[in-house]
N, C-alpha and C. Protein backbone atom coordinates (compact mmCIF):
# COMPACT_ATOMS: atom_id res chain seq x y z
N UNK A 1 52.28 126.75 188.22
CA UNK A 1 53.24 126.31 187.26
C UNK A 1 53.09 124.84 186.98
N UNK A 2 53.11 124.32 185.61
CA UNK A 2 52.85 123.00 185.27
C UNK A 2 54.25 122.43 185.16
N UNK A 3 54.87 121.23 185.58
CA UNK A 3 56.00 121.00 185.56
C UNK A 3 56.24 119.51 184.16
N UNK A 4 55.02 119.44 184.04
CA UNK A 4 54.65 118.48 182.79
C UNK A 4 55.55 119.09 181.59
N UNK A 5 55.68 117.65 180.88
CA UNK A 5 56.52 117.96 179.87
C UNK A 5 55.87 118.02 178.30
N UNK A 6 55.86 118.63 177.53
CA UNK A 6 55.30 119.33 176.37
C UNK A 6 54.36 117.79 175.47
N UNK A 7 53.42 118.29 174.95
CA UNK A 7 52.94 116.87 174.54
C UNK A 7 53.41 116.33 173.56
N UNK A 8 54.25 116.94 172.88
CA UNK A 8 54.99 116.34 171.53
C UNK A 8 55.99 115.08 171.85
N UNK A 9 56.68 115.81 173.45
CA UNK A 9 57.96 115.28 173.87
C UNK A 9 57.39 113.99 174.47
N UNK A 10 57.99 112.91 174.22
CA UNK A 10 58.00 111.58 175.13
C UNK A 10 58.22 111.63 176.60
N UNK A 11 57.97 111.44 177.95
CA UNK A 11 58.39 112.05 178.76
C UNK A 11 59.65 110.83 179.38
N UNK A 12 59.29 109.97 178.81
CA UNK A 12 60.49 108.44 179.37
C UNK A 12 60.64 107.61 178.31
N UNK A 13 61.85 107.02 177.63
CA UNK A 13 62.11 106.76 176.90
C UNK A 13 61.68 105.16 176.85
N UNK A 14 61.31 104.34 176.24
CA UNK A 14 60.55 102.74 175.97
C UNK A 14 61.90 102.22 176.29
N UNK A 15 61.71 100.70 176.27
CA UNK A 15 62.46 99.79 176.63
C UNK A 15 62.83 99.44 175.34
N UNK A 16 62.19 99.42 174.06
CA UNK A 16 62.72 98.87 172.82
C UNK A 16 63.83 100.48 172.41
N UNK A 17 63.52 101.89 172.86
CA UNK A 17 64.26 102.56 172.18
C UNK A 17 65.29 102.74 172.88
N UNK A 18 65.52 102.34 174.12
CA UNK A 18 66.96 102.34 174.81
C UNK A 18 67.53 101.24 174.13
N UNK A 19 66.83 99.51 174.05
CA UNK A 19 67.91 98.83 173.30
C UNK A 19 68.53 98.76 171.99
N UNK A 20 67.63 99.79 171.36
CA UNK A 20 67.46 100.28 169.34
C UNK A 20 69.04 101.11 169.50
N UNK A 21 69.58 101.60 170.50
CA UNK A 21 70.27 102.90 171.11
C UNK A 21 71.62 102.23 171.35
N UNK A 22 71.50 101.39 171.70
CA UNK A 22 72.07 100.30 172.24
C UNK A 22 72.90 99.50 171.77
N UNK A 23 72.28 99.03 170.68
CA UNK A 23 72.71 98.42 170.20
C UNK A 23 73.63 99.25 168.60
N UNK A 24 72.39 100.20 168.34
CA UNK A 24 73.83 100.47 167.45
C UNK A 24 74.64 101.44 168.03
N UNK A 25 75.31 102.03 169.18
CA UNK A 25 76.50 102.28 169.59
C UNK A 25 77.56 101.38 169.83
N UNK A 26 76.95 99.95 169.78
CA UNK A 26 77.73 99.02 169.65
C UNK A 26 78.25 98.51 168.09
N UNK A 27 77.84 98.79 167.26
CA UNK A 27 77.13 98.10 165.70
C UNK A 27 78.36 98.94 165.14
N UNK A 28 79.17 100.35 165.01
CA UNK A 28 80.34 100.83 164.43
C UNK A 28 80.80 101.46 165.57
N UNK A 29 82.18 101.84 165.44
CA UNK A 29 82.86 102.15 166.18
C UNK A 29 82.56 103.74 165.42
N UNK A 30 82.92 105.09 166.75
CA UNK A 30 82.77 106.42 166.12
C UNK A 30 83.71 106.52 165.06
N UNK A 31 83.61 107.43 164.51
CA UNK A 31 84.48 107.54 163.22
C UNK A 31 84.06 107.54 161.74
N UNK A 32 85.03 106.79 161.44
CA UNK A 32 84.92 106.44 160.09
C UNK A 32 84.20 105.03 159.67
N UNK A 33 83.38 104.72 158.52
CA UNK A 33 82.64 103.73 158.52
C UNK A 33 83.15 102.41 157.87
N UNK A 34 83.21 101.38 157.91
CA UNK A 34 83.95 100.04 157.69
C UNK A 34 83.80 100.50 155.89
N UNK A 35 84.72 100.10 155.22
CA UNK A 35 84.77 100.42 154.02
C UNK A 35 84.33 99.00 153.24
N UNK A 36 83.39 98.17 153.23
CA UNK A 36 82.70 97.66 152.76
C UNK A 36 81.30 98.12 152.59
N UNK A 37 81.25 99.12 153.77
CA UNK A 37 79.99 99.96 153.07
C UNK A 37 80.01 100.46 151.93
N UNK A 38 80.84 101.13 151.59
CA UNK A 38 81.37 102.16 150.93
C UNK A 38 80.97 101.68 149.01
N UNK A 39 80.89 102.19 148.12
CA UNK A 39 80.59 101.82 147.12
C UNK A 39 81.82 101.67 146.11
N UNK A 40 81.63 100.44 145.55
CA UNK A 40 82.92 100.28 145.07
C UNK A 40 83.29 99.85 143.77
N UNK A 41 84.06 101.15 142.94
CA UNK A 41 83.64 101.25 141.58
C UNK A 41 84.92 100.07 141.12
N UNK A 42 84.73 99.50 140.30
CA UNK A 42 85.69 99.02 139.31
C UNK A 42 86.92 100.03 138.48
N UNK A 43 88.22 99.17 138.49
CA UNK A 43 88.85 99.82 137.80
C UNK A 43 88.81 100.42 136.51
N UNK A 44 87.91 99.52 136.24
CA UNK A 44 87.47 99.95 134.38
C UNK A 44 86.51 101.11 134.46
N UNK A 45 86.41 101.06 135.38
CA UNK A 45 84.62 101.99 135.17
C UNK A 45 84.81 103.21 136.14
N UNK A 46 86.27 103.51 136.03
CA UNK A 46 86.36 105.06 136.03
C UNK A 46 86.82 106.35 135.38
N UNK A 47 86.41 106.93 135.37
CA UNK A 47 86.27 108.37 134.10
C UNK A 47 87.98 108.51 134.27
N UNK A 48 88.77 108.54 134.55
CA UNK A 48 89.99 108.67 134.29
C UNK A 48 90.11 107.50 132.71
N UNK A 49 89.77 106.19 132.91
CA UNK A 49 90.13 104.97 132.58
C UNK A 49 89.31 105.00 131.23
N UNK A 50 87.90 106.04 131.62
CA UNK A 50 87.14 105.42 130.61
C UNK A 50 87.62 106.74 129.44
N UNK A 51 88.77 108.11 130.15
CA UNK A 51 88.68 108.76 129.01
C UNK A 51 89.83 108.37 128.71
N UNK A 52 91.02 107.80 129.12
CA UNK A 52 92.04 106.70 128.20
C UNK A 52 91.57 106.42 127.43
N UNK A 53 90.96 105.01 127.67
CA UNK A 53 89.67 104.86 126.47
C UNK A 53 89.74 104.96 125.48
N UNK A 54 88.85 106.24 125.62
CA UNK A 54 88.58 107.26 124.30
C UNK A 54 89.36 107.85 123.89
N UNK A 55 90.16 108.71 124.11
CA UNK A 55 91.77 109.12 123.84
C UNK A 55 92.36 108.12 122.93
N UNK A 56 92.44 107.14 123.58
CA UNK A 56 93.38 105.55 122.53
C UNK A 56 92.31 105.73 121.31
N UNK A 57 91.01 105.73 121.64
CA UNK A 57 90.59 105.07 120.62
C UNK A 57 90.06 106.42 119.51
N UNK A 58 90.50 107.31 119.88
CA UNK A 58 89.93 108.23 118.30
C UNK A 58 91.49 108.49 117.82
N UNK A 59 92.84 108.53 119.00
CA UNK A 59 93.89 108.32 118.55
C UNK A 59 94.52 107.02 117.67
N UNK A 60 93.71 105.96 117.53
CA UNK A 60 94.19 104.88 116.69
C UNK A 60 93.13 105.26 115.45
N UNK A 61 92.10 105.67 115.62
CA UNK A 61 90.92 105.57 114.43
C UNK A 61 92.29 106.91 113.42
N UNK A 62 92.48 107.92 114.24
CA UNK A 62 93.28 108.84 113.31
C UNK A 62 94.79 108.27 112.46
N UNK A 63 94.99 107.72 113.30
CA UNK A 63 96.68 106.88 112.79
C UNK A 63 95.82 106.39 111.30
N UNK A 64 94.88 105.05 111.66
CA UNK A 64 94.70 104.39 110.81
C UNK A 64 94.20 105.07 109.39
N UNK A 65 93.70 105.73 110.27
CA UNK A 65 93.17 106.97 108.68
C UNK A 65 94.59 107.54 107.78
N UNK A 66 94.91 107.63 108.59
CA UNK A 66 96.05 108.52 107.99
C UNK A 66 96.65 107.49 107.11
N UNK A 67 97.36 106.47 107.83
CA UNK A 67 98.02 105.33 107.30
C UNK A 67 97.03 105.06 105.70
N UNK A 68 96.02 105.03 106.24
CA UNK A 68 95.21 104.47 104.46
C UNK A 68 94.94 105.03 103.59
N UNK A 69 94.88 107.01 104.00
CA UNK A 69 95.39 107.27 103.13
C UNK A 69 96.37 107.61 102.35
N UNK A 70 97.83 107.93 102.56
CA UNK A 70 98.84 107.57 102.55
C UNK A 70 99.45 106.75 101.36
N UNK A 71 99.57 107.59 99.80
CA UNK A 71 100.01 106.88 99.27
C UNK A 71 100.92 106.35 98.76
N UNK A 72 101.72 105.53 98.48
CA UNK A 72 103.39 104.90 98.52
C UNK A 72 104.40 105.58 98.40
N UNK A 73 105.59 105.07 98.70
CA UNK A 73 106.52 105.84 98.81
C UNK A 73 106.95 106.32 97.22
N UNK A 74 107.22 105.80 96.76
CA UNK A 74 107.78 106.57 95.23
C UNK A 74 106.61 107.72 94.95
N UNK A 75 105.42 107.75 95.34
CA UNK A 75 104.63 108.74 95.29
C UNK A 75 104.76 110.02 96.19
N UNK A 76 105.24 109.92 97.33
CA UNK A 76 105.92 110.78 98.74
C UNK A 76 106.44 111.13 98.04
N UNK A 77 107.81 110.55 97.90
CA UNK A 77 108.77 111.23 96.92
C UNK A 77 108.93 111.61 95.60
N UNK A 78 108.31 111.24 95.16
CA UNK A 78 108.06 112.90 93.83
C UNK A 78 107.17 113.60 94.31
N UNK A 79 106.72 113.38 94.97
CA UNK A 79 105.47 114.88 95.25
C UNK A 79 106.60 115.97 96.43
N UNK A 80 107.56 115.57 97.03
CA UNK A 80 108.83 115.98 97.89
C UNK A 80 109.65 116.59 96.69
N UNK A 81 109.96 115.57 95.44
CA UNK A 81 110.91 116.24 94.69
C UNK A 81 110.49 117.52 93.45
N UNK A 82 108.90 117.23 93.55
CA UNK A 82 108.20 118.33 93.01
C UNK A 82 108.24 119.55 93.96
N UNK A 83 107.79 119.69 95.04
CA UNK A 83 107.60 120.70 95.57
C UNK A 83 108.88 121.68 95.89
N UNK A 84 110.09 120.76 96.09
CA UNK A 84 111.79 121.94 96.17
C UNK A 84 111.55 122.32 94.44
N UNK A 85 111.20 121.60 93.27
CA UNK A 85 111.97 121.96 92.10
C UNK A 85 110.25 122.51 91.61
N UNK A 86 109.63 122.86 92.24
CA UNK A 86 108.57 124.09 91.67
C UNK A 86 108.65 125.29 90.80
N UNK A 87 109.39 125.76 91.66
CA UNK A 87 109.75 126.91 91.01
C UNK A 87 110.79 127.05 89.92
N UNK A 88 111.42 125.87 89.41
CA UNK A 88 112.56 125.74 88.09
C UNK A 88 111.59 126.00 87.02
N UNK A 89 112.67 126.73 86.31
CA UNK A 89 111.46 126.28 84.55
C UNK A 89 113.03 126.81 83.26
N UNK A 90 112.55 125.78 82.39
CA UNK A 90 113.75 125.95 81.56
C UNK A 90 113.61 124.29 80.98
N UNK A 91 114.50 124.61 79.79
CA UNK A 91 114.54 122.96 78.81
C UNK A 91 115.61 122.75 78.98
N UNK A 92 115.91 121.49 79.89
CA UNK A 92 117.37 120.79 79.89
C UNK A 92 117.60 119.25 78.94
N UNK A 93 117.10 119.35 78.23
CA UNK A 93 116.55 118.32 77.37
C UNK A 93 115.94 118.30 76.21
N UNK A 94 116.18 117.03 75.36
CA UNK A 94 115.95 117.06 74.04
C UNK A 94 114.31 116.53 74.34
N UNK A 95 113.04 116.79 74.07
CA UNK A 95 111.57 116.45 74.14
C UNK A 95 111.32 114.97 73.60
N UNK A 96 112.17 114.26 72.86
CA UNK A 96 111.85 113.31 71.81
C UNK A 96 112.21 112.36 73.08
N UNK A 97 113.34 112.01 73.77
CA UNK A 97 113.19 110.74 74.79
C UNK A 97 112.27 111.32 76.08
N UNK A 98 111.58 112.35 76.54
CA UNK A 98 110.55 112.63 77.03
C UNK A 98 109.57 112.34 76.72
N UNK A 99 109.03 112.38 75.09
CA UNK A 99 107.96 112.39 74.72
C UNK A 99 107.78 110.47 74.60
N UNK A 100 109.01 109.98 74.51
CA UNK A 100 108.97 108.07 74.23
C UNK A 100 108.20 107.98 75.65
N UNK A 101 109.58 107.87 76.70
CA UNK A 101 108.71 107.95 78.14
C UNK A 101 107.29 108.11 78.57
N UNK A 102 106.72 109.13 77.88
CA UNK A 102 104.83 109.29 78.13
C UNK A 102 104.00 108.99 77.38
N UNK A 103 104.92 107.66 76.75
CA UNK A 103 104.16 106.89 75.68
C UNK A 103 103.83 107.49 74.45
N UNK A 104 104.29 108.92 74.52
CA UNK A 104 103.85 109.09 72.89
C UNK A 104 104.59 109.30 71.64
N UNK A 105 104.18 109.48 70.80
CA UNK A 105 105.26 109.32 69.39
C UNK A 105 106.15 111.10 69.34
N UNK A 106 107.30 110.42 69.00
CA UNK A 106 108.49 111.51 69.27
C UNK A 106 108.53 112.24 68.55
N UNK A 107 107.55 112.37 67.82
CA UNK A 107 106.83 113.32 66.57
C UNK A 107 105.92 114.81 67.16
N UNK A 108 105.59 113.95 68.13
CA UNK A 108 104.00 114.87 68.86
C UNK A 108 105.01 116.40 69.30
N UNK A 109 103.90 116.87 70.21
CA UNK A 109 104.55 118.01 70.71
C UNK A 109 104.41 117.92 71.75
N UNK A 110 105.14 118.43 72.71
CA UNK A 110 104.53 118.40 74.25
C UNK A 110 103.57 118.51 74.66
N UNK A 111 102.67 117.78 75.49
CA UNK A 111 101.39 118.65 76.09
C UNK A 111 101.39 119.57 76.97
N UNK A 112 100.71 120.35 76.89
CA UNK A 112 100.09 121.83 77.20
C UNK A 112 101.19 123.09 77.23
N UNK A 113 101.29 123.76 78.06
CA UNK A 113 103.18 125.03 77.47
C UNK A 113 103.68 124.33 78.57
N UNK A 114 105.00 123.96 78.23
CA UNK A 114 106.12 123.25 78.62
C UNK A 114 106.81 124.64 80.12
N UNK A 115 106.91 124.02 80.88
CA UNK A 115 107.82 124.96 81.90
C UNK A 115 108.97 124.58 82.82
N UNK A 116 109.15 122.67 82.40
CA UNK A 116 110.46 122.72 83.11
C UNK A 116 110.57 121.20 82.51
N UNK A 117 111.38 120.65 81.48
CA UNK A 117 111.71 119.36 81.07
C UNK A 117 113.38 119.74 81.23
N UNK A 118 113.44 118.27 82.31
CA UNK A 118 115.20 117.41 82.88
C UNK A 118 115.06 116.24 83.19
N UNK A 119 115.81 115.59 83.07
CA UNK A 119 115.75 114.41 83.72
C UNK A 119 116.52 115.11 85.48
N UNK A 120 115.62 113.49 86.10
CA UNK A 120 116.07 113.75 87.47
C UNK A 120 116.70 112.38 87.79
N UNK A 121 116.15 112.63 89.55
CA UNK A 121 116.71 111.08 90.39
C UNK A 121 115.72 111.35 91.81
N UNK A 122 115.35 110.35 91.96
CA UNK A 122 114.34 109.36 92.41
C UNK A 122 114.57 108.61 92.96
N UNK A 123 114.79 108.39 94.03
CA UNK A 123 115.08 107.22 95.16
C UNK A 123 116.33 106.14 94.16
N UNK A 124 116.74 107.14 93.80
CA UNK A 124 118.04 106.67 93.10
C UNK A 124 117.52 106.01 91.40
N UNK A 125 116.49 106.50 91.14
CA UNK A 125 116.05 105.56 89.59
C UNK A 125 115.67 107.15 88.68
N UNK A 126 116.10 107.16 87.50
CA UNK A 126 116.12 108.23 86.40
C UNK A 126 114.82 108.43 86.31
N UNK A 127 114.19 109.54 85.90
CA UNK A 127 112.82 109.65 86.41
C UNK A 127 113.07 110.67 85.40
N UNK A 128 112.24 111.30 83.89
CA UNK A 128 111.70 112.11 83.18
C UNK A 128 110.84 113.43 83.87
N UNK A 129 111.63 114.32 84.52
CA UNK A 129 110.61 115.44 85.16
C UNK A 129 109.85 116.46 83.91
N UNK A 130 108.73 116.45 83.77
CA UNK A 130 108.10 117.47 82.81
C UNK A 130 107.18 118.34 83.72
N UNK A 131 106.83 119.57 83.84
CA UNK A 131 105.91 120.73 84.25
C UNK A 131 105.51 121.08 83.07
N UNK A 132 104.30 121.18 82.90
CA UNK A 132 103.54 122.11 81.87
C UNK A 132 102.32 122.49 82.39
N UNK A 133 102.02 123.18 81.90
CA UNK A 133 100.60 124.15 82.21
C UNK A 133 99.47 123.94 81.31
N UNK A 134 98.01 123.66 81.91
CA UNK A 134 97.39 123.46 80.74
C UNK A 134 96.35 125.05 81.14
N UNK A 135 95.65 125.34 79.93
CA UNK A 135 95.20 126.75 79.90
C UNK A 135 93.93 126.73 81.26
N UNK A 136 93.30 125.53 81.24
CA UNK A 136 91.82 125.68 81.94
C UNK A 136 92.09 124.76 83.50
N UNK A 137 93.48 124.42 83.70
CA UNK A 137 93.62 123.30 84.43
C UNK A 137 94.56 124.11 85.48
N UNK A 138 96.00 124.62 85.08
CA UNK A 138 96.61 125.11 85.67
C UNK A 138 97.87 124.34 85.51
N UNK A 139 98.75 124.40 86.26
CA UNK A 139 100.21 123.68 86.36
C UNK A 139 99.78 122.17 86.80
N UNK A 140 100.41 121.03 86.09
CA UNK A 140 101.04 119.50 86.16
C UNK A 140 102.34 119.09 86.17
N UNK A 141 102.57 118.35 86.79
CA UNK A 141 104.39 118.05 86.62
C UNK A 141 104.06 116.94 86.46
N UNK A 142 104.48 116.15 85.60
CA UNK A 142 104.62 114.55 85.12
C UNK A 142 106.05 114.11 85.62
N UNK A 143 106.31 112.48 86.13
CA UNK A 143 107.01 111.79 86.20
C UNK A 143 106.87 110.50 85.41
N UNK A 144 108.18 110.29 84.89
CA UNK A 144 107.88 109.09 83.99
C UNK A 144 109.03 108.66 84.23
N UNK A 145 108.99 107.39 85.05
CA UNK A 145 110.09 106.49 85.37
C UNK A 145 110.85 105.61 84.07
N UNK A 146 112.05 105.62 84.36
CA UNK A 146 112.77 104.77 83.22
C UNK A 146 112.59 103.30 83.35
N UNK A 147 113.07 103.04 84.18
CA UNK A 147 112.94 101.69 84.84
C UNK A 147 111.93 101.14 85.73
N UNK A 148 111.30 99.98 85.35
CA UNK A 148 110.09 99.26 85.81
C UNK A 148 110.39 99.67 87.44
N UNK A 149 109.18 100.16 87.95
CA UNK A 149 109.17 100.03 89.39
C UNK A 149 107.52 99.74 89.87
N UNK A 150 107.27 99.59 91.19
CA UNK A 150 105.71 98.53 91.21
C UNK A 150 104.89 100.00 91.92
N UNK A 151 104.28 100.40 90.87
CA UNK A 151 103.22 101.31 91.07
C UNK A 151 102.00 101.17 90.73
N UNK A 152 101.08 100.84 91.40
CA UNK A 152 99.41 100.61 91.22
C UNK A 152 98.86 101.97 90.70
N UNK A 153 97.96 102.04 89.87
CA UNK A 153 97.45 102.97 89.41
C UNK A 153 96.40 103.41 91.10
N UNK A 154 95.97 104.84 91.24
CA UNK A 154 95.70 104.72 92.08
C UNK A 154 95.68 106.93 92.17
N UNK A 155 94.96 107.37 93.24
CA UNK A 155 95.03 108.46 93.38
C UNK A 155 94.33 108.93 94.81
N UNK A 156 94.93 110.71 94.89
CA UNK A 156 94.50 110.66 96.05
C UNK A 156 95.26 112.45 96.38
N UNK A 157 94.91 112.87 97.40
CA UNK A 157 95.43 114.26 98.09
C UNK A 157 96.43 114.41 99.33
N UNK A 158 97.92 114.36 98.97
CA UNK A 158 98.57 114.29 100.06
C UNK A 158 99.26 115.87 99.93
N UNK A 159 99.61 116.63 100.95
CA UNK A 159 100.90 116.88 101.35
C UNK A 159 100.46 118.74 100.23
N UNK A 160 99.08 119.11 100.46
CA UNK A 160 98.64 119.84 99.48
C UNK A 160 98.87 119.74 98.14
N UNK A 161 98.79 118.54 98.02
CA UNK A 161 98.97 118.24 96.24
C UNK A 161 97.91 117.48 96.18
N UNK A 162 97.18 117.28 95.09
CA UNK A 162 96.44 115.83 94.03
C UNK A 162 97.68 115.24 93.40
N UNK A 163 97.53 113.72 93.48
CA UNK A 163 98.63 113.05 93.07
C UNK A 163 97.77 111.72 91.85
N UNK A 164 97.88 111.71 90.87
CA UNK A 164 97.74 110.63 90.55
C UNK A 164 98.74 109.32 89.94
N UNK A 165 98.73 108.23 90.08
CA UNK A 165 99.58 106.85 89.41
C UNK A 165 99.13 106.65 88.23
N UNK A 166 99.47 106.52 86.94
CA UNK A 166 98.68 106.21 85.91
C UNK A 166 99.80 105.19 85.10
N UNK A 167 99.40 104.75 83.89
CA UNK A 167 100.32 104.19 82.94
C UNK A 167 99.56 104.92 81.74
N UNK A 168 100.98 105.18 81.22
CA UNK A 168 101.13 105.23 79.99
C UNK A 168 100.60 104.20 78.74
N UNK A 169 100.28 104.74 77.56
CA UNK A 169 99.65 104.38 76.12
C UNK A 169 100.42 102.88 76.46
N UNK A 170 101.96 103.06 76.44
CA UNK A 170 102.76 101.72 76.33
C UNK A 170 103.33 101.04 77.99
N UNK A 171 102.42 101.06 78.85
CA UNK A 171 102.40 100.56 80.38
C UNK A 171 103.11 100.99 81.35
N UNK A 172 103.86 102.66 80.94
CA UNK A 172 105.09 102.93 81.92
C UNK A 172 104.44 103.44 83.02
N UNK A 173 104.81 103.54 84.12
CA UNK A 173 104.34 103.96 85.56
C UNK A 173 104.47 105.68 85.56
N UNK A 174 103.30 106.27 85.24
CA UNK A 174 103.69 107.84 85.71
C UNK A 174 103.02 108.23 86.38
N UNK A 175 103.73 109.51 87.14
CA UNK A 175 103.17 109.68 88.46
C UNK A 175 102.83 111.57 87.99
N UNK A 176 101.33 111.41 88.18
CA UNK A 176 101.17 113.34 88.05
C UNK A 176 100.66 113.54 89.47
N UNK A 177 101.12 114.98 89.35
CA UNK A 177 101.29 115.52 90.77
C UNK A 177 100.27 116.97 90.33
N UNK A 178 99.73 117.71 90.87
CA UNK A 178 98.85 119.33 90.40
C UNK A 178 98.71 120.05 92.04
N UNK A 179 98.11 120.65 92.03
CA UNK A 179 97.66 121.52 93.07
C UNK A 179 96.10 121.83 92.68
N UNK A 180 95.57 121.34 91.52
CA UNK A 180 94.26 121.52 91.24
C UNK A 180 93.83 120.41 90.45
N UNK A 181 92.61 119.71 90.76
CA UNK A 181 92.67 118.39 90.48
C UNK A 181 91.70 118.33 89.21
N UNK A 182 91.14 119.43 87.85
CA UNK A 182 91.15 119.17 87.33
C UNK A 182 92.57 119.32 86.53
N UNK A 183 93.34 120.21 86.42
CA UNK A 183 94.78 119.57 86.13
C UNK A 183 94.77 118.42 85.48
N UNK A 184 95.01 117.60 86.90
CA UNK A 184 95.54 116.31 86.48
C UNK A 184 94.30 115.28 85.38
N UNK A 185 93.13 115.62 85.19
CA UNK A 185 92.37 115.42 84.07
C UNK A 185 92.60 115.73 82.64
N UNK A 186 93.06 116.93 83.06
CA UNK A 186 93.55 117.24 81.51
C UNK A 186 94.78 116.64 80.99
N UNK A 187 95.78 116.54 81.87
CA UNK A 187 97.08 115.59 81.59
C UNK A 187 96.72 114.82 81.19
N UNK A 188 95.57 113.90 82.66
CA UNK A 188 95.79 112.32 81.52
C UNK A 188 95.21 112.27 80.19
N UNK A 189 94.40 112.76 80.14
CA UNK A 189 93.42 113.04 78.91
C UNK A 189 94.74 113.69 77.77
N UNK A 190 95.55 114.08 77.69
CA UNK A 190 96.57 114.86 76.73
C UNK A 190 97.59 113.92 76.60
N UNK A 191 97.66 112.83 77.45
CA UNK A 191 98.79 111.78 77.39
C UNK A 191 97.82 110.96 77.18
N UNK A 192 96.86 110.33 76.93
CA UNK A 192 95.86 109.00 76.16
C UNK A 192 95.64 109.10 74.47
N UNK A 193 95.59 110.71 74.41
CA UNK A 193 95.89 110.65 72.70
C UNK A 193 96.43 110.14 71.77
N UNK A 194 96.33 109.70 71.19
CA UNK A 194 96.94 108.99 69.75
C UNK A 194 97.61 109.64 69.12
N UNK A 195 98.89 109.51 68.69
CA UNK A 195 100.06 110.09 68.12
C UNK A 195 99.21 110.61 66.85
N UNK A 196 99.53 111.59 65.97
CA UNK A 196 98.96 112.51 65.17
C UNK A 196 99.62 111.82 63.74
């Protein structure tokens, strides 16, 4: 029987690997490891923080969108006071101070078939409501303010409507509203005409 120990195995351990041994049982205590080892992320630069972040920031890119497009309030509100009085149709009104209002001569005829002329109210200001229909366009409702108010010409799609700001032949502020945006082409185009 050989009592020798295998040739792979060392049979006595060196003097440098007892103190290698040695020394780091001294070097951490068992356990847990000093937390300066440890890797250490920044507050900014963690995925909680960094998807805040992003969250804030496609949530402000959307606000701002929204906000710009967004067009003024007297425009909100007739496109609000169009949509309850949609479904009215009937003549509460004589056509001739309608027809002054959209700049044209009180001679003309209405543009396109007439389906709901009244006067209304408007953030408290008299406002000329007209609906008519044009054959290739579909339904328009015109607003034609009485009294000067500060409307930029200007257009745009809110609230499932096309809305446009326009002035009138003689500079009045009107506001067309459609659900189909050649519509509102044909309006303006039927209110730019020249009295007959």
């Amino acid at each position: 029987m050989n009592d020798s120990p295998p040739p792979n195995e060392p049979d006595d351990e060196t003097a440098f690997d007892l103190r290698a041994r040695a020394e780091l049982a001294l070097a951490y205590e068992p356990g847990q490891p000093p937390a300066y080892l440890f890797r250490h992320t920044p507050w900014f630069a963690r995925r909680a923080v960094r998807g805040l972040g992003a969250a804030l920031l496609v949530a402000g890119s959307a606000a701002i969108t929204v906000l710009a497009l967004r067009p003024p309030e007297l425009v909100r509100d007739s496109i609000e006071h169009e949509y309850y009085e949609r479904t009215l149709r009937g003549n509460f009104m004589d056509p001739a101070p309608l027809l002054t209002q959209l700049g044209l001569s009180p001679n003309q005829v209405v543009p396109g078939f007439p389906q709901l002329m009244r006067p209304c109210e408007i953030e408290g200001r008299l406002v000329y409501h007209l609906t008519t229909f044009f054959e290739r366009g579909g339904m328009v409702t015109v607003f034609a303010f009485d009294q000067s108010v500060a409307l930029k010409n200007g257009s745009g799609w809110w609230n499932n409507v096309y809305w446009q700001g326009v002035r009138s032949r003689d500079g009045k502020p009107l506001v067309l509203i459609a659900q189909q945006k050649k519509a509102l082409a044909l309006a303006r185009a039927s209110l730019a005409k020249s009295p007959t």
